[in-house]
C-alpha atoms as a PDB file:
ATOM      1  CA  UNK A   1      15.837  19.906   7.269  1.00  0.00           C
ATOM      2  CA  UNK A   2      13.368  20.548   9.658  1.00  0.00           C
ATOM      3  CA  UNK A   3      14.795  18.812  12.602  1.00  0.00           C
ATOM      4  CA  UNK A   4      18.142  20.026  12.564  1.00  0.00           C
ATOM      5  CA  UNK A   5      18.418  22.971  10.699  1.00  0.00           C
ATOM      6  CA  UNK A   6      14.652  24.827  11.313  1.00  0.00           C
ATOM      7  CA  UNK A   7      14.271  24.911   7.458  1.00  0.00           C
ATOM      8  CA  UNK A   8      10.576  24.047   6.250  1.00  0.00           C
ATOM      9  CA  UNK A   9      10.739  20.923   4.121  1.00  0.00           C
ATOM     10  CA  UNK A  10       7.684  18.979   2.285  1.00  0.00           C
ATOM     11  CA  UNK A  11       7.422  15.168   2.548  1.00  0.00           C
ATOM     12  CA  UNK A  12       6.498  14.076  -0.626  1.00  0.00           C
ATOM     13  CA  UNK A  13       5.575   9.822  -0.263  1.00  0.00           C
ATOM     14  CA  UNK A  14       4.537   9.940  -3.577  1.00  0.00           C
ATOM     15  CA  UNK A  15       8.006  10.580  -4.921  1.00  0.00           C
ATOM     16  CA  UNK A  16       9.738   7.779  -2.418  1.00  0.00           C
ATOM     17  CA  UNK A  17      10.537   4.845  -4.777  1.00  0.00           C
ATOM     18  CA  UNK A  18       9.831   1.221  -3.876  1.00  0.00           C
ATOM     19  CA  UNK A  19      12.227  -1.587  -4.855  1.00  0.00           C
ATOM     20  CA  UNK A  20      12.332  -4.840  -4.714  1.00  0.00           C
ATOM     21  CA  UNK A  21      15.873  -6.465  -5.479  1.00  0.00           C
ATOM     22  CA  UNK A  22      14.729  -9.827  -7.374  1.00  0.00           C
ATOM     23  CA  UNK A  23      15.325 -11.365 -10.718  1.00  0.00           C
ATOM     24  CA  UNK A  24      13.268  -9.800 -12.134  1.00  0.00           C
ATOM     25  CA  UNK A  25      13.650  -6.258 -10.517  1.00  0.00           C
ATOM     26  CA  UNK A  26      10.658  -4.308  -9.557  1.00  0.00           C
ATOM     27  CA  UNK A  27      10.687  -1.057  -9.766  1.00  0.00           C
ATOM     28  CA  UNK A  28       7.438   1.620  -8.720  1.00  0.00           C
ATOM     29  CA  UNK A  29       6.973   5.069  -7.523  1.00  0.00           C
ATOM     30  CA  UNK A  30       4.274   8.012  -7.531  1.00  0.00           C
ATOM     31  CA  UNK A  31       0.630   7.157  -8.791  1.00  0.00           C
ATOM     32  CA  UNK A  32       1.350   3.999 -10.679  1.00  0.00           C
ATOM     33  CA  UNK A  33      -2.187   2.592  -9.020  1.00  0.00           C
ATOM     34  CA  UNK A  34      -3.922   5.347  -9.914  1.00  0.00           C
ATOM     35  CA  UNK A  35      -7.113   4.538 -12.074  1.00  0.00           C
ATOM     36  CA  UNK A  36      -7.576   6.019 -15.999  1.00  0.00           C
ATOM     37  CA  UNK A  37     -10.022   8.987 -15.053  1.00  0.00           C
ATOM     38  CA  UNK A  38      -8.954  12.286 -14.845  1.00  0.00           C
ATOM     39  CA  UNK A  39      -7.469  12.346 -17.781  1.00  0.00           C
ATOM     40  CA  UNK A  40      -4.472   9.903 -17.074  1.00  0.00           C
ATOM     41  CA  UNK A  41      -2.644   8.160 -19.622  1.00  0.00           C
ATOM     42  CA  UNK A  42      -0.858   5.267 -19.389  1.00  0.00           C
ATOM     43  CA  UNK A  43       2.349   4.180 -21.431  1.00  0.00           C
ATOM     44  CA  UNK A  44       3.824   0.523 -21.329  1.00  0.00           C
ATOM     45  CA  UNK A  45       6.055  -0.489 -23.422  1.00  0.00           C
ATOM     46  CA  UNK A  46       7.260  -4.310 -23.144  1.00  0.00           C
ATOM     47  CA  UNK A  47      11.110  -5.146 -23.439  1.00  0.00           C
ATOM     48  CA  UNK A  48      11.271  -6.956 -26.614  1.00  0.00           C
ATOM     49  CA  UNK A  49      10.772  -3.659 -28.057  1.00  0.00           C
ATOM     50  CA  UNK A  50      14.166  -2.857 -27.621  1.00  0.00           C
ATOM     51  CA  UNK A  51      17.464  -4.350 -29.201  1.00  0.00           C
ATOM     52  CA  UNK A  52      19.450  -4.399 -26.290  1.00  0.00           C
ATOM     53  CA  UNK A  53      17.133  -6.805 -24.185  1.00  0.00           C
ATOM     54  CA  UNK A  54      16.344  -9.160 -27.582  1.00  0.00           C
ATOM     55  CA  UNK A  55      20.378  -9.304 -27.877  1.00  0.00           C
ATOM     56  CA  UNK A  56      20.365 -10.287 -24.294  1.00  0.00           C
ATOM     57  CA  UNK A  57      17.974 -12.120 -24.332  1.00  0.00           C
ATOM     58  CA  UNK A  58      16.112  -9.978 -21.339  1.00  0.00           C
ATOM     59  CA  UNK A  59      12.364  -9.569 -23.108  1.00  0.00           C
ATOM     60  CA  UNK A  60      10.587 -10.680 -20.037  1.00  0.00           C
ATOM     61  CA  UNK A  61       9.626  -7.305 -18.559  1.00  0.00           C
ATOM     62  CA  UNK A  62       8.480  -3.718 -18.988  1.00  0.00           C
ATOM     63  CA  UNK A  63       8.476   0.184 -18.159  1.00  0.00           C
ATOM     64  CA  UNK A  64       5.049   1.471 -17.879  1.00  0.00           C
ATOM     65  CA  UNK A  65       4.624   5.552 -17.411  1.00  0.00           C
ATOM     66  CA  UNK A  66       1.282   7.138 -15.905  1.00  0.00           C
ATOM     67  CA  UNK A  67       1.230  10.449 -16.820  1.00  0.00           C
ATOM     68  CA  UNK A  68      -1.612  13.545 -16.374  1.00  0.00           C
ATOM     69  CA  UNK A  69      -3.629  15.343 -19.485  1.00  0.00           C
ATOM     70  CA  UNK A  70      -0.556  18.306 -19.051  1.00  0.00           C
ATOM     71  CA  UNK A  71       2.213  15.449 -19.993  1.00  0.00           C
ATOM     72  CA  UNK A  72       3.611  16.062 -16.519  1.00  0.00           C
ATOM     73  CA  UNK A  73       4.939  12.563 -15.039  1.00  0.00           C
ATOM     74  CA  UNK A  74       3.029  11.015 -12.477  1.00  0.00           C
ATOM     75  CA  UNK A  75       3.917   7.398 -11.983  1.00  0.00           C
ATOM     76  CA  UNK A  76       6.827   5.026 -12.742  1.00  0.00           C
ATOM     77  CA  UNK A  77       6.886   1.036 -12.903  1.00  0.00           C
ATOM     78  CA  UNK A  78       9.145  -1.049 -13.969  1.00  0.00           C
ATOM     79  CA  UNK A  79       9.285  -4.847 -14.307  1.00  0.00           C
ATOM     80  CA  UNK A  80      12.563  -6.600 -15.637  1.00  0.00           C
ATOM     81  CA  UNK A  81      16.461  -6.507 -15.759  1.00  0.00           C
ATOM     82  CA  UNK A  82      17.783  -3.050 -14.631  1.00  0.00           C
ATOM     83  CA  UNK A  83      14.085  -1.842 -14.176  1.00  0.00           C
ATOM     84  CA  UNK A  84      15.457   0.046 -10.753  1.00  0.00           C
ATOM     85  CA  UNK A  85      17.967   1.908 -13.432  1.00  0.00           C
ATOM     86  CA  UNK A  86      15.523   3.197 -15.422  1.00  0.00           C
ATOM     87  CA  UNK A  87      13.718   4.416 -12.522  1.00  0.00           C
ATOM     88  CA  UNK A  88      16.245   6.441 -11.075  1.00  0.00           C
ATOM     89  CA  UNK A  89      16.875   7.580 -14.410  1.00  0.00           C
ATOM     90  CA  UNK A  90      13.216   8.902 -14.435  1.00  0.00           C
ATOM     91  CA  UNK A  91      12.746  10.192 -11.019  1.00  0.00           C
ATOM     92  CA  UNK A  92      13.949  13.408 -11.548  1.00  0.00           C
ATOM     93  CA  UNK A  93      11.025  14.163 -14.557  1.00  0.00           C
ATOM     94  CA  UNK A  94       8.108  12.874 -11.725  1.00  0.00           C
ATOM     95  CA  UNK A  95       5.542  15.964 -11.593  1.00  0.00           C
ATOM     96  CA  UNK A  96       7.956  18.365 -13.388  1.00  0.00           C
ATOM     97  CA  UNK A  97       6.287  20.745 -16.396  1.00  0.00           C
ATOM     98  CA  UNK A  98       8.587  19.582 -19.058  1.00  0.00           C
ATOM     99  CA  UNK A  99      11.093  17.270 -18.110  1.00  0.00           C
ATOM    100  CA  UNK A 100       8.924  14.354 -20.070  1.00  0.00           C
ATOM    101  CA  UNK A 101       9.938  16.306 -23.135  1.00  0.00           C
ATOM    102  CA  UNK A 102      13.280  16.773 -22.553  1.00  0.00           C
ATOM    103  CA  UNK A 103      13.715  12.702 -21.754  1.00  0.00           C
ATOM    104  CA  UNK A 104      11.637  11.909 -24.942  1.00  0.00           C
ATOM    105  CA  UNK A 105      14.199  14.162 -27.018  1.00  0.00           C
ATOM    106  CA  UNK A 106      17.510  12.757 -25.769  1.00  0.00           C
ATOM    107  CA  UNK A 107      19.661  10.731 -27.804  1.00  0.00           C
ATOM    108  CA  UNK A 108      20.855   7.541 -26.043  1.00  0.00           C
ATOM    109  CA  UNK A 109      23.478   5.272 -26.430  1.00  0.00           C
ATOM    110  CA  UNK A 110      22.308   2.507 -29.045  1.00  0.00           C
ATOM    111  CA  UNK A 111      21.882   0.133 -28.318  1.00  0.00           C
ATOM    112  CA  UNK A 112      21.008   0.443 -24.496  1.00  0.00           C
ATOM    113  CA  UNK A 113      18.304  -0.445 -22.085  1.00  0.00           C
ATOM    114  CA  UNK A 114      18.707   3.362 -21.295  1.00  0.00           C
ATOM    115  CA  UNK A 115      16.675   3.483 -24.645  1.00  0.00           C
ATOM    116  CA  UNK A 116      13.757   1.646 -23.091  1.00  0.00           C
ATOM    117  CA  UNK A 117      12.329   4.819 -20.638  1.00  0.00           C
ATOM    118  CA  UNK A 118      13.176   7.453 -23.573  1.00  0.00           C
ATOM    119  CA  UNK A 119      11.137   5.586 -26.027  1.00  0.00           C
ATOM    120  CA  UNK A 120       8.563   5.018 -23.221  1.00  0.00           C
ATOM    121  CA  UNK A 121       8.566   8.966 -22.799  1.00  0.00           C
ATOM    122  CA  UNK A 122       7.952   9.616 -26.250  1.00  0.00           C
ATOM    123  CA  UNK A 123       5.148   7.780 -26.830  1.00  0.00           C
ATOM    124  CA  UNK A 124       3.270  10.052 -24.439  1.00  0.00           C
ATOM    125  CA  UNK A 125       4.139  12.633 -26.853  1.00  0.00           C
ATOM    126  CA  UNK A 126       3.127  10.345 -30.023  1.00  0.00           C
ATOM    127  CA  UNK A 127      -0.186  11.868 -30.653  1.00  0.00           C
ATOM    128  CA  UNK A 128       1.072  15.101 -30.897  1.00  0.00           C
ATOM    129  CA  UNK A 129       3.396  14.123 -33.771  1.00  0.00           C
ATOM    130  CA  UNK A 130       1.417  12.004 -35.320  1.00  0.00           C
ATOM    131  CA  UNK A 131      -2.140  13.255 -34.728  1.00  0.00           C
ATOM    132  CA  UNK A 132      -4.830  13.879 -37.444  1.00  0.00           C
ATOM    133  CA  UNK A 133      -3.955  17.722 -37.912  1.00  0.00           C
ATOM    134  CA  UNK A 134      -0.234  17.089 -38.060  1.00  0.00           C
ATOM    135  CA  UNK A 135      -1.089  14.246 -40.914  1.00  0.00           C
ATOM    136  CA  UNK A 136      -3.296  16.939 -42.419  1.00  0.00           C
ATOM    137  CA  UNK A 137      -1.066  19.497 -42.442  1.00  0.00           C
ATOM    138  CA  UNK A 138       1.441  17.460 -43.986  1.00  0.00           C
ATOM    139  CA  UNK A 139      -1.078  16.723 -47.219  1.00  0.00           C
ATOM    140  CA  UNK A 140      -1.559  20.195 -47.639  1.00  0.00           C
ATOM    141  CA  UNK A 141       1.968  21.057 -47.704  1.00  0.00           C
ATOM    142  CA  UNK A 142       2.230  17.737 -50.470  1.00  0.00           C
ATOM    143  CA  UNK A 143      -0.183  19.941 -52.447  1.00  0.00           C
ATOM    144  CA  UNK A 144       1.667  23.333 -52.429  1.00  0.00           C
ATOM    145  CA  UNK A 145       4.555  21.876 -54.036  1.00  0.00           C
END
């Protein structure tokens, strides 16, 4: 953009993703390396949690999210059959406000290894569902009744 058409454009490395075409594939992008403080929060979740891969027989792997205290996306890997999938199916939610949210509520095809990032996404979101007030909240409605 700059170059050729004189339009100001940002180079973002962070958001380049690196692949490595293998058995298994590798799949990584953004702040995967980045350490725990600052409030990060990391989410793996291993293979042989989903149906797909145990019917396949594909459990050897996983997709592991690093994301900031706001729940923005700031990291993708991916170990494992059709790991570079998911993380093109991801890329578009890496540093956006709420596009973590909107993967974590999509239905998917079941089953799918397309399930594997979306369940991935909503475990970043797990606490919120299931935290202490929610689970308190929930007794005291139990007592209304």
């Amino acid at each position: 953009k700059n170059a050729l058409l004189g339009i100001p454009a940002r180079y973002h490395h962070l958001r380049v993703p690196h692949t490595l075409w293998t058995d298994p594939e590798v799949f990584a992008v953004g702040e995967i390396d980045a350490e725990d403080g600052g409030g990060r929060q990391r989410v793996r979740l291993p293979y042989a949690e989903s149906d797909r891969a145990c019917a396949e027989d594909a459990m050897e792997g996983f997709v592991e999210l690093c994301v900031d205290r706001r729940r923005r996306l700031r990291g993708i890997a991916a170990v494992g059959p059709r790991a570079i999938e998911f993380g093109a199916q991801l890329l578009p939610a890496l540093g956006r406000r709420d596009a973590l949210a909107r993967i974590a509520a999509t239905t998917m095809p079941y089953p799918s290894f397309a399930e594997l990032p979306r369940r991935a996404a909503a475990a970043v979101f797990e606490d919120l569902v299931f935290g202490p007030w929610v689970r308190g909240w929930v007794k005291l409605r139990r007592l209304w009744r």
